[in-house]
PDB file of N, CA and C in Angstrom:
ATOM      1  N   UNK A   1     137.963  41.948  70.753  1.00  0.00           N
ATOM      2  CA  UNK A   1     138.298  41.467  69.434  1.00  0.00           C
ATOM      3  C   UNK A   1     139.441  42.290  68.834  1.00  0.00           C
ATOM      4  N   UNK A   2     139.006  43.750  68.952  1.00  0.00           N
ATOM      5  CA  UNK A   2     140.434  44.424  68.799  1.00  0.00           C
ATOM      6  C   UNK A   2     141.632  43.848  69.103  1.00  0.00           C
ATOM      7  N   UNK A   3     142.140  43.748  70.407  1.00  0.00           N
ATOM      8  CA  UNK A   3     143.172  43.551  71.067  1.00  0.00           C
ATOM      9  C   UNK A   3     143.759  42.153  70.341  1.00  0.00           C
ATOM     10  N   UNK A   4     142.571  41.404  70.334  1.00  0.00           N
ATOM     11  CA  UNK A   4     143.238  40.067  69.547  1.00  0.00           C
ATOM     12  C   UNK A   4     143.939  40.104  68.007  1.00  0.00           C
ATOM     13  N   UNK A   5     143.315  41.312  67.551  1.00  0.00           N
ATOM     14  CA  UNK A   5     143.738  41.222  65.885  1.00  0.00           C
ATOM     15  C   UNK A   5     144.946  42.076  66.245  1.00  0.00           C
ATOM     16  N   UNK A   6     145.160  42.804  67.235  1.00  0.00           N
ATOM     17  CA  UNK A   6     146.324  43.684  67.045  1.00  0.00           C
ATOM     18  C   UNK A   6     147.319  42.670  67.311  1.00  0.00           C
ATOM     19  N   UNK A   7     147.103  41.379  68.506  1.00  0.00           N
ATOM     20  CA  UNK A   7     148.182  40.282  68.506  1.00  0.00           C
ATOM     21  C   UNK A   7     148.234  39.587  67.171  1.00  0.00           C
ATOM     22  N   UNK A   8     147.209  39.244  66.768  1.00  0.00           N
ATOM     23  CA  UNK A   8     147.844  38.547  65.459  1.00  0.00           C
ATOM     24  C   UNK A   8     148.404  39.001  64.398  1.00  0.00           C
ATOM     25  N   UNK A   9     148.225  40.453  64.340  1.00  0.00           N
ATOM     26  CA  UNK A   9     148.878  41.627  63.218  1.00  0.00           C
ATOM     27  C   UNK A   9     150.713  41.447  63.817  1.00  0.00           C
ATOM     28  N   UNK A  10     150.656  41.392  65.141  1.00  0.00           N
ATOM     29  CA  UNK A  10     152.200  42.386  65.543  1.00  0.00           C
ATOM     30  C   UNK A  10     153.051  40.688  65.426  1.00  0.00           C
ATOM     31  N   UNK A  11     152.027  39.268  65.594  1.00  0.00           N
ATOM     32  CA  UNK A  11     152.821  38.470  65.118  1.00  0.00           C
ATOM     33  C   UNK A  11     153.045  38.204  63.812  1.00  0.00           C
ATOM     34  N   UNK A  12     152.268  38.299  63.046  1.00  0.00           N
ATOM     35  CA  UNK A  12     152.339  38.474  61.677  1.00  0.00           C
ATOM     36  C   UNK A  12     153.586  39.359  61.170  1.00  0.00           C
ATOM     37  N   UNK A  13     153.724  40.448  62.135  1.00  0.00           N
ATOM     38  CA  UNK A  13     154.796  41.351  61.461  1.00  0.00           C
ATOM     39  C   UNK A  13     156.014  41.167  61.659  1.00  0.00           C
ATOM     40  N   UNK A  14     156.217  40.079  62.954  1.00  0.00           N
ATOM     41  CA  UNK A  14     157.557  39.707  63.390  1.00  0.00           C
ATOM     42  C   UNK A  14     157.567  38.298  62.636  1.00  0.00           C
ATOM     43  N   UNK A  15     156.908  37.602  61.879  1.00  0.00           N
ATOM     44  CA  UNK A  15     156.790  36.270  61.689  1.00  0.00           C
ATOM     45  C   UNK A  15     157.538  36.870  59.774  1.00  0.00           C
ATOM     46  N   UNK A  16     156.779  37.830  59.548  1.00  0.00           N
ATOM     47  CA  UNK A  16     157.274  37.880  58.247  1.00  0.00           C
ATOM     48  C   UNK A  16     158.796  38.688  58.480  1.00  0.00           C
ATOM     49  N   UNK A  17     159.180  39.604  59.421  1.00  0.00           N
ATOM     50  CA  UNK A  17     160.774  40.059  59.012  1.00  0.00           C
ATOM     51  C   UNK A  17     161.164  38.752  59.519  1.00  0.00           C
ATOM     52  N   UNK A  18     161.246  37.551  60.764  1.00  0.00           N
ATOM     53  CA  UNK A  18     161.416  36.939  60.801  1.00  0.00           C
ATOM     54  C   UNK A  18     162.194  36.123  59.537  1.00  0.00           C
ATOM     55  N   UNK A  19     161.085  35.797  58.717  1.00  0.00           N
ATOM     56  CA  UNK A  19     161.676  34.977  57.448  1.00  0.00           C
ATOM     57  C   UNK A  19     161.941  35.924  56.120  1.00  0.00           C
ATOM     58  N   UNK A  20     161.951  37.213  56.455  1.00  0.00           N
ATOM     59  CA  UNK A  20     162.579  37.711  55.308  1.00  0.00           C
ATOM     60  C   UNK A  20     164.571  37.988  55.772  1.00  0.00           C
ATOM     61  N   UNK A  21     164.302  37.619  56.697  1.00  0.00           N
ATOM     62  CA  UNK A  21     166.160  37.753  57.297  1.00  0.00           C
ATOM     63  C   UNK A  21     166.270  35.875  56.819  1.00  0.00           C
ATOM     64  N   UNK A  22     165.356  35.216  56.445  1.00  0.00           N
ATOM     65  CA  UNK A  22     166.253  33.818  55.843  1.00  0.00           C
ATOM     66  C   UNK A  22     166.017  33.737  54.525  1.00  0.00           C
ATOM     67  N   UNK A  23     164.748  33.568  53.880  1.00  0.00           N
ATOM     68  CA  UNK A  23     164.209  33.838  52.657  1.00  0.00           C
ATOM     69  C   UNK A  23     163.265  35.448  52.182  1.00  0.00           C
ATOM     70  N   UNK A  24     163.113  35.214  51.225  1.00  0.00           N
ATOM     71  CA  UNK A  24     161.778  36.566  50.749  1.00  0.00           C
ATOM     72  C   UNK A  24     160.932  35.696  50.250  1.00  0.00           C
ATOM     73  N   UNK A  25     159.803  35.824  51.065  1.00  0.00           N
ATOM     74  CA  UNK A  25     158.533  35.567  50.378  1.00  0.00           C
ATOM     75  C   UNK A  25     158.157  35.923  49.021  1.00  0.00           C
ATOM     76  N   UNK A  26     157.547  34.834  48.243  1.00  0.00           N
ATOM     77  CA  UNK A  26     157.167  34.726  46.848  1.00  0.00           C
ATOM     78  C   UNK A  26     155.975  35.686  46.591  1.00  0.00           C
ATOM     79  N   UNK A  27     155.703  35.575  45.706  1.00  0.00           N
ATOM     80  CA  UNK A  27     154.759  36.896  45.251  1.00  0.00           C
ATOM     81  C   UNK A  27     153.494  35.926  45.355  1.00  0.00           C
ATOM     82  N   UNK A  28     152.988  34.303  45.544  1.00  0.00           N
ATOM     83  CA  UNK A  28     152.111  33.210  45.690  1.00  0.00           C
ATOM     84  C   UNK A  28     152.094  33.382  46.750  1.00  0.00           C
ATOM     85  N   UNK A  29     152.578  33.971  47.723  1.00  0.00           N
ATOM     86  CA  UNK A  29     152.411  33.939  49.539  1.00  0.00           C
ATOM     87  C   UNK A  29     151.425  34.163  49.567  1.00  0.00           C
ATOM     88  N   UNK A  30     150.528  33.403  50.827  1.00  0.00           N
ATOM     89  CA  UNK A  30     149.279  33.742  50.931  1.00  0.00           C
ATOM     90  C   UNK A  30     149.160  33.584  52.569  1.00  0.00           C
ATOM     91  N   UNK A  31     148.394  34.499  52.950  1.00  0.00           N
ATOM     92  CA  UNK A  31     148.239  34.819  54.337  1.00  0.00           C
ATOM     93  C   UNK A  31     146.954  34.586  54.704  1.00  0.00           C
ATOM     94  N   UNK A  32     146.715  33.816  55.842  1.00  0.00           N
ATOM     95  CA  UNK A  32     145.106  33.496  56.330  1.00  0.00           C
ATOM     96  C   UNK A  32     144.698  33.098  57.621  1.00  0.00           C
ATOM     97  N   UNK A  33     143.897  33.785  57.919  1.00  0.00           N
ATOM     98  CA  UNK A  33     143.277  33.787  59.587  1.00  0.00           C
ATOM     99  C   UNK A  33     142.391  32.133  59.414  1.00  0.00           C
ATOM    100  N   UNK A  34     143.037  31.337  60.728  1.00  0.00           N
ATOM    101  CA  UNK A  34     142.277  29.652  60.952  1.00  0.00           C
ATOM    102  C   UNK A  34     141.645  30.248  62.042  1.00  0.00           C
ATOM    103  N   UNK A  35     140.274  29.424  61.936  1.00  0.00           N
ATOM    104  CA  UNK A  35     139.402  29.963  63.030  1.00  0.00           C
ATOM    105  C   UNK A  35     138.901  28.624  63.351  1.00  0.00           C
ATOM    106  N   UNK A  36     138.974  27.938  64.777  1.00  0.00           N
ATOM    107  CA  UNK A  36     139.155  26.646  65.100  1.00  0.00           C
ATOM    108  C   UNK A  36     137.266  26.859  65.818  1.00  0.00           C
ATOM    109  N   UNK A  37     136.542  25.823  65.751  1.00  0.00           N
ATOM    110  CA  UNK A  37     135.034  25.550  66.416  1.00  0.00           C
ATOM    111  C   UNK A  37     135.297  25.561  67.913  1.00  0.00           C
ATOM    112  N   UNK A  38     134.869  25.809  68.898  1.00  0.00           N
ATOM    113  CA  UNK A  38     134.986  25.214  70.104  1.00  0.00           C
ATOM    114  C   UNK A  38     134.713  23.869  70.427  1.00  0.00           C
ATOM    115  N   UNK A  39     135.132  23.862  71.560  1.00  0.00           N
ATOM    116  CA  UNK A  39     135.599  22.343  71.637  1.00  0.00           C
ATOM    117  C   UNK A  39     134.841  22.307  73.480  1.00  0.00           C
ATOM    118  N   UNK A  40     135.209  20.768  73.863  1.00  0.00           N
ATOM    119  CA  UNK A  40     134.110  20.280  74.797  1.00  0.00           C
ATOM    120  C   UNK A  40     134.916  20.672  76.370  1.00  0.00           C
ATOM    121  N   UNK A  41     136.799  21.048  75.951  1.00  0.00           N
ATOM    122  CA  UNK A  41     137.210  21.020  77.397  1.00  0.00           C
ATOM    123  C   UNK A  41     136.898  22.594  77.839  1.00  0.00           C
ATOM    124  N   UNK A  42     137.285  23.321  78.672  1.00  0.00           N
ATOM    125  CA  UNK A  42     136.898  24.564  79.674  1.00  0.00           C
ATOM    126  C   UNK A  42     137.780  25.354  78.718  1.00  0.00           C
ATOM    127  N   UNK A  43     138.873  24.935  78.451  1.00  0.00           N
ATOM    128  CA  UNK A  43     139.666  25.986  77.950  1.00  0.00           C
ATOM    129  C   UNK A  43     139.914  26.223  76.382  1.00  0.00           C
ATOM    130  N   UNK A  44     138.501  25.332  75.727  1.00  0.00           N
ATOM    131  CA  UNK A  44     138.615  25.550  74.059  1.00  0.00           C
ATOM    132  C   UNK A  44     136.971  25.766  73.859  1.00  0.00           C
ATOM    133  N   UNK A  45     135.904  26.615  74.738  1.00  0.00           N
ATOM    134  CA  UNK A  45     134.794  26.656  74.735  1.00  0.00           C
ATOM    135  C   UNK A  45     134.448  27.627  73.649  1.00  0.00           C
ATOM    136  N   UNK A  46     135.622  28.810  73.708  1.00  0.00           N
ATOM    137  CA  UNK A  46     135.219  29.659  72.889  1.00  0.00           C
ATOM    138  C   UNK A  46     135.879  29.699  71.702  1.00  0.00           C
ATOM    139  N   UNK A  47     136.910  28.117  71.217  1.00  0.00           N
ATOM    140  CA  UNK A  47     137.231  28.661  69.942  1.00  0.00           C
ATOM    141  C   UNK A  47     138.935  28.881  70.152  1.00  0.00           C
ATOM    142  N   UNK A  48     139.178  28.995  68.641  1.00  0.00           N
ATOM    143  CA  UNK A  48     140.513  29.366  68.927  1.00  0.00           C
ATOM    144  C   UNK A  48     140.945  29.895  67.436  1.00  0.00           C
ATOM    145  N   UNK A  49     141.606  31.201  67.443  1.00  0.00           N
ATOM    146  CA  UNK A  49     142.267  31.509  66.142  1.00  0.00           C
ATOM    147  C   UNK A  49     143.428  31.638  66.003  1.00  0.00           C
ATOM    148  N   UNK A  50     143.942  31.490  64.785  1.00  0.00           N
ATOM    149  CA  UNK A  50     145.565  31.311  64.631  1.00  0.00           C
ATOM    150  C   UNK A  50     145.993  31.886  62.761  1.00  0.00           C
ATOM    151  N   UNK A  51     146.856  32.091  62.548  1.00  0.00           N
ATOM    152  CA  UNK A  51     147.390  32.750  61.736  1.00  0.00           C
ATOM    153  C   UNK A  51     148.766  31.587  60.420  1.00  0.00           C
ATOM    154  N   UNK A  52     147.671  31.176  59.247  1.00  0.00           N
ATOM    155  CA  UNK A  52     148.705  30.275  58.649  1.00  0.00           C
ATOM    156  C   UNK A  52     149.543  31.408  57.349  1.00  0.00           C
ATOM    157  N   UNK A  53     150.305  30.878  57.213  1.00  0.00           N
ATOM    158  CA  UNK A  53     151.373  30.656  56.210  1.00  0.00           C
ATOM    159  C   UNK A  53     151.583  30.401  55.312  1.00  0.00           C
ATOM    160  N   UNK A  54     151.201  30.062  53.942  1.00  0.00           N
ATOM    161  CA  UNK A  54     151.816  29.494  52.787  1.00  0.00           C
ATOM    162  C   UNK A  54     152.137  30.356  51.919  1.00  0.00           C
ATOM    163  N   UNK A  55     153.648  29.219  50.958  1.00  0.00           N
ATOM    164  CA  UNK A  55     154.350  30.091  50.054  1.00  0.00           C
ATOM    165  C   UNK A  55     155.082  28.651  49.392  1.00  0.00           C
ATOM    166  N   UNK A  56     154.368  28.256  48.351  1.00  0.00           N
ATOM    167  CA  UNK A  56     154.449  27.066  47.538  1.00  0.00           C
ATOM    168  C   UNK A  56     155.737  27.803  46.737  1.00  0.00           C
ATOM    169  N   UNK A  57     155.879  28.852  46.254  1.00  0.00           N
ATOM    170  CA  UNK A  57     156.809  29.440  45.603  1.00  0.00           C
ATOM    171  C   UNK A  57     157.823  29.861  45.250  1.00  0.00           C
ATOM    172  N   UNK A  58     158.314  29.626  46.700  1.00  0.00           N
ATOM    173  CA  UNK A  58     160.225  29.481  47.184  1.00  0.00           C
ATOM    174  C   UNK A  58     160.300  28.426  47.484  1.00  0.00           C
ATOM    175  N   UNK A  59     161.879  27.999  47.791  1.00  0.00           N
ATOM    176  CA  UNK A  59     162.507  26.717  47.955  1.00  0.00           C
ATOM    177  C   UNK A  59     161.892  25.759  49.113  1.00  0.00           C
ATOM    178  N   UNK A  60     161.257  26.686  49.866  1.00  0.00           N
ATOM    179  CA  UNK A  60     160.810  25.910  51.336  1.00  0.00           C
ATOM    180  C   UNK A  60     159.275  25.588  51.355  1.00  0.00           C
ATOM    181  N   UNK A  61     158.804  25.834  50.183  1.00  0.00           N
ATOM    182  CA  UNK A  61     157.415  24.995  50.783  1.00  0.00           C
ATOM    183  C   UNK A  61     156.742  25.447  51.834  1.00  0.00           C
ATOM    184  N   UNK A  62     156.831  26.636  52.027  1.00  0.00           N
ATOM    185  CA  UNK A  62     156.234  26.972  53.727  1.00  0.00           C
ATOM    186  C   UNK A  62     154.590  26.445  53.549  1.00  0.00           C
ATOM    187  N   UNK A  63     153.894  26.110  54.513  1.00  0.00           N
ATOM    188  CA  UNK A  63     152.936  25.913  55.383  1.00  0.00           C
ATOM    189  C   UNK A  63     152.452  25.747  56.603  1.00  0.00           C
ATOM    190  N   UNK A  64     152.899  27.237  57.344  1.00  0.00           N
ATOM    191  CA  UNK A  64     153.266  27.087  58.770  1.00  0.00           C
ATOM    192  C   UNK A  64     151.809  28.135  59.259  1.00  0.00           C
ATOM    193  N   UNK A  65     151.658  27.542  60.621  1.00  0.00           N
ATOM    194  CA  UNK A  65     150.593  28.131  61.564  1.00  0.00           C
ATOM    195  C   UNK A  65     151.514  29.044  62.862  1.00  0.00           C
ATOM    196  N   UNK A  66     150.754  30.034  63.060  1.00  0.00           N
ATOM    197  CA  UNK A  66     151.443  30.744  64.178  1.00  0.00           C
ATOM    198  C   UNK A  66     150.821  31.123  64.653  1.00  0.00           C
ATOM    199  N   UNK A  67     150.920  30.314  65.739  1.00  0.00           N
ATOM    200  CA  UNK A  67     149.745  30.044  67.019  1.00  0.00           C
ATOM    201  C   UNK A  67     150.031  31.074  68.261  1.00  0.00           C
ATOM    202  N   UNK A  68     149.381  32.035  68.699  1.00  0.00           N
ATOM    203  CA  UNK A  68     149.181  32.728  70.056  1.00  0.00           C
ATOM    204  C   UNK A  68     148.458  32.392  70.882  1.00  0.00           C
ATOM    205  N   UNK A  69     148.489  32.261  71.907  1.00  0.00           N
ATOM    206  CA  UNK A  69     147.767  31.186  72.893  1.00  0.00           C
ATOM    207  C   UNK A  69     147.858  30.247  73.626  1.00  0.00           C
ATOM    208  N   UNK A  70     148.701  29.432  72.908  1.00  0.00           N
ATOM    209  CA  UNK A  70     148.800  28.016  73.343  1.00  0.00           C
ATOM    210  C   UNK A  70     149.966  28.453  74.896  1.00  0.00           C
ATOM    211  N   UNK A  71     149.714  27.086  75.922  1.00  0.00           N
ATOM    212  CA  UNK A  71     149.827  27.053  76.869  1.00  0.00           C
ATOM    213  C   UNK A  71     150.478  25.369  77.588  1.00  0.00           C
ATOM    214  N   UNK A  72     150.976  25.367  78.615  1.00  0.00           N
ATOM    215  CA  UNK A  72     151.353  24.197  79.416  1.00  0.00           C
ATOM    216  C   UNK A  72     150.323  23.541  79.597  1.00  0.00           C
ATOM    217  N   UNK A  73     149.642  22.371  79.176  1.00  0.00           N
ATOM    218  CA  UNK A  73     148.191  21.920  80.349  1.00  0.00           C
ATOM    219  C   UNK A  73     148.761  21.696  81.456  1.00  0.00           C
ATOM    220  N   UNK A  74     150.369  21.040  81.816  1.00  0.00           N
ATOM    221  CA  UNK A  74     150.500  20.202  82.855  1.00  0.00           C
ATOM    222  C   UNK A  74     151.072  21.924  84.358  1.00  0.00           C
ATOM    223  N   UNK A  75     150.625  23.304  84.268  1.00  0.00           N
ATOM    224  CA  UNK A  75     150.720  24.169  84.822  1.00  0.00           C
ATOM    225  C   UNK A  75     150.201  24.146  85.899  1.00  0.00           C
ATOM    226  N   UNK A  76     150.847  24.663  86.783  1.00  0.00           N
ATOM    227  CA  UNK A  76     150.922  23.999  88.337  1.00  0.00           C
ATOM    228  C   UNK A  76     148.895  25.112  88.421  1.00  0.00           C
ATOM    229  N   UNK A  77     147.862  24.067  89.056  1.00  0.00           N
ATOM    230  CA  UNK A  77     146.684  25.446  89.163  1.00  0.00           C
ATOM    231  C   UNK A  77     146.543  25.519  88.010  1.00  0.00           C
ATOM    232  N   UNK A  78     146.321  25.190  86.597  1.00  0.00           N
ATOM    233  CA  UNK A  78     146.083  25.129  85.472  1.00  0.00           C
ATOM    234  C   UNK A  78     144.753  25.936  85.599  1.00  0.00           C
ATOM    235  N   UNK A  79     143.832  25.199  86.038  1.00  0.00           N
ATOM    236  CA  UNK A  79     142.232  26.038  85.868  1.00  0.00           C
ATOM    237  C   UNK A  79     141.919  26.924  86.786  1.00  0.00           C
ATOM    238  N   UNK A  80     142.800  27.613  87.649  1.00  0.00           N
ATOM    239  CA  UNK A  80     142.660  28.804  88.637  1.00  0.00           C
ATOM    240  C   UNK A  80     143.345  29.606  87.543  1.00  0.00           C
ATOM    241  N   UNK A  81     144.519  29.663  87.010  1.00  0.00           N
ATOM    242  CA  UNK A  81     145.158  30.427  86.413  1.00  0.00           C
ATOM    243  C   UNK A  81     144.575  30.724  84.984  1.00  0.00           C
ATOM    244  N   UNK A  82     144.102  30.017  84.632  1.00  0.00           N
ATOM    245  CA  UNK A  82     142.935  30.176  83.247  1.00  0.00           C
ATOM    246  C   UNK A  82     142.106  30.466  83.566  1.00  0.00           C
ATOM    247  N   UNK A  83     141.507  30.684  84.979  1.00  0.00           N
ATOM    248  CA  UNK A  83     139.895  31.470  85.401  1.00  0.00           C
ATOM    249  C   UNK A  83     139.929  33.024  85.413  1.00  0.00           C
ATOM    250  N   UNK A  84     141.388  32.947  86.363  1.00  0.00           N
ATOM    251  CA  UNK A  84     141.728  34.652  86.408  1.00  0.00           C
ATOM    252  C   UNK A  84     142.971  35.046  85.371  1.00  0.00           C
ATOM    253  N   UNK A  85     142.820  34.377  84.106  1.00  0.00           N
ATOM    254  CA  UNK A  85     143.256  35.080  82.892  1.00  0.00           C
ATOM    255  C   UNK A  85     144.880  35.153  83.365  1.00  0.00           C
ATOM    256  N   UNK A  86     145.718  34.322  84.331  1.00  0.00           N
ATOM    257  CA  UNK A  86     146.826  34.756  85.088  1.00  0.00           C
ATOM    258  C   UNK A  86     147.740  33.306  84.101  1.00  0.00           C
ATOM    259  N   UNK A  87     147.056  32.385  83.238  1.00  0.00           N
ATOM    260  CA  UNK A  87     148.142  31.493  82.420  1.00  0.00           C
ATOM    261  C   UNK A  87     149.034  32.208  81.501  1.00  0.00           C
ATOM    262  N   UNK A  88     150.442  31.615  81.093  1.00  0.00           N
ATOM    263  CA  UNK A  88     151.372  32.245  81.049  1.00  0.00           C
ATOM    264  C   UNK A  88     151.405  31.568  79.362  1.00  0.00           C
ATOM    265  N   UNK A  89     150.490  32.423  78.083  1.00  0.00           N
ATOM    266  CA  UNK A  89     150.141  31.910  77.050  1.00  0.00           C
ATOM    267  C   UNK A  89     152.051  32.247  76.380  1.00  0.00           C
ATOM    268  N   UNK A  90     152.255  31.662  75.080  1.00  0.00           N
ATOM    269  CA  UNK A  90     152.835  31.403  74.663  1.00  0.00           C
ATOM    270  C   UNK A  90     152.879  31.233  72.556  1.00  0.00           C
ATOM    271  N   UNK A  91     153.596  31.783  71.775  1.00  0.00           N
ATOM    272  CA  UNK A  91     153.589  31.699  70.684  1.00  0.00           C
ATOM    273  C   UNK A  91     153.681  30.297  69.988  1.00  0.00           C
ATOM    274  N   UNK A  92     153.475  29.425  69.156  1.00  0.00           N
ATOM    275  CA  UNK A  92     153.494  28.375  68.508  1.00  0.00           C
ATOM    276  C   UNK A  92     153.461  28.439  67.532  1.00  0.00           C
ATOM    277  N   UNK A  93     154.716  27.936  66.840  1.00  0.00           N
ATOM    278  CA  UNK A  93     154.729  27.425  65.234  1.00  0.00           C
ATOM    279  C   UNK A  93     154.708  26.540  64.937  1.00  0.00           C
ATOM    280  N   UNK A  94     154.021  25.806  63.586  1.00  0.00           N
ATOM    281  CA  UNK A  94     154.089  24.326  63.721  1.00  0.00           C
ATOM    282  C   UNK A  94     153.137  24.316  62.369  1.00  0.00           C
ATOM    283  N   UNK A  95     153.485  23.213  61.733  1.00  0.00           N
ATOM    284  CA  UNK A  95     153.192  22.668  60.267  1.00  0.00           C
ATOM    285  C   UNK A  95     152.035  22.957  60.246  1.00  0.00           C
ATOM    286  N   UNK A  96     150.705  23.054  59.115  1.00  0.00           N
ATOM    287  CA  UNK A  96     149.663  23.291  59.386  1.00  0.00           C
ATOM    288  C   UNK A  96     149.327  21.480  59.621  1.00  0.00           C
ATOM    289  N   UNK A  97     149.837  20.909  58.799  1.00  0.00           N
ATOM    290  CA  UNK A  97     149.219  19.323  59.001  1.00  0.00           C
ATOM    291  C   UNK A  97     149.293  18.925  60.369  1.00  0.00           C
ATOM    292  N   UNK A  98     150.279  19.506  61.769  1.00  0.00           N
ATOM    293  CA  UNK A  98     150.397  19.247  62.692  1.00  0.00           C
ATOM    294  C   UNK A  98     149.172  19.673  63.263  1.00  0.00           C
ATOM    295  N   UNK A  99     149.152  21.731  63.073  1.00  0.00           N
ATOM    296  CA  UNK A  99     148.150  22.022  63.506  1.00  0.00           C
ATOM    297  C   UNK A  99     146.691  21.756  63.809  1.00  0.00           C
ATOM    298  N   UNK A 100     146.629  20.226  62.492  1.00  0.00           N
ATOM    299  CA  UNK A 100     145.033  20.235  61.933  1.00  0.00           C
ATOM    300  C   UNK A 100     144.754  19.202  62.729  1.00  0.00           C
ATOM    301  N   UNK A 101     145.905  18.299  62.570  1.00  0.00           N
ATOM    302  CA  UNK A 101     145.677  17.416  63.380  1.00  0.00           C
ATOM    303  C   UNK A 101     145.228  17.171  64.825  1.00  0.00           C
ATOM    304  N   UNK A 102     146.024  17.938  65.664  1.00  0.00           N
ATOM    305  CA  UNK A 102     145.346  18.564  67.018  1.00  0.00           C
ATOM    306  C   UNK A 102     144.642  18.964  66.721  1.00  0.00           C
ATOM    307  N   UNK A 103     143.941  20.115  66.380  1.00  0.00           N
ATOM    308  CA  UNK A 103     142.842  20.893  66.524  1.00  0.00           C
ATOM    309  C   UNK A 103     141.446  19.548  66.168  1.00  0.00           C
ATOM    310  N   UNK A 104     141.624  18.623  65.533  1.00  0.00           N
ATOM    311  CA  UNK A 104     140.876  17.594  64.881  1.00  0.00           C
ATOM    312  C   UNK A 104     140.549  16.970  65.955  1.00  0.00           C
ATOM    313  N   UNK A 105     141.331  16.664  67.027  1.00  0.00           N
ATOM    314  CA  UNK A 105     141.420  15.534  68.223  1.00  0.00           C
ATOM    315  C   UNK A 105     141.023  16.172  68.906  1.00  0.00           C
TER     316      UNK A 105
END
């Protein structure tokens, strides 16, 4: 559990200089851990957490998710490489309405 909060901290920390080199976050910014139910396929049994975004308070409207984890399904050996922890995970940003939506389906 450690190891996981230290990934979502060190993206968190590149996600915010990230957008302070385009905008500065509003003093309404609000930061919040999504914690997704598990789900019925092999590779969402245990759940999934992700890291949203909002900031109603500057020009952009942010409501963004920043997803660690996410992966190719179509990966050559998909479920050998997700058995021995050897899939090649990947960062994701994406609207939360996008986010909800998948995670919903």
């Amino acid at each position: 559990m450690k190891k996981h909060f230290s990934i979502l901290l060190s993206i968190f920390l590149l996600a915010s200089t990230q957008c302070s080199a385009i905008d500065t976050l509003s003093n309404d910014a609000r930061l919040t851990i999504l914690t997704c139910s598990p789900g019925p396929d092999l590779y969402s049994i245990f759940g999934h957490t992700a890291i949203r975004l909002e900031d109603y308070g500057n020009s952009h409207n942010w409501d963004m998710v920043y997803n660690y984890g996410t992966f190719d399904y179509y990966t050559e050996n998909f479920y050998v490489k997700f058995a021995r922890g050897k899939l090649p995970y990947q960062l994701s940003v994406s609207s939360f309405g996008d986010f909800q939506i998948e995670y919903l389906q």
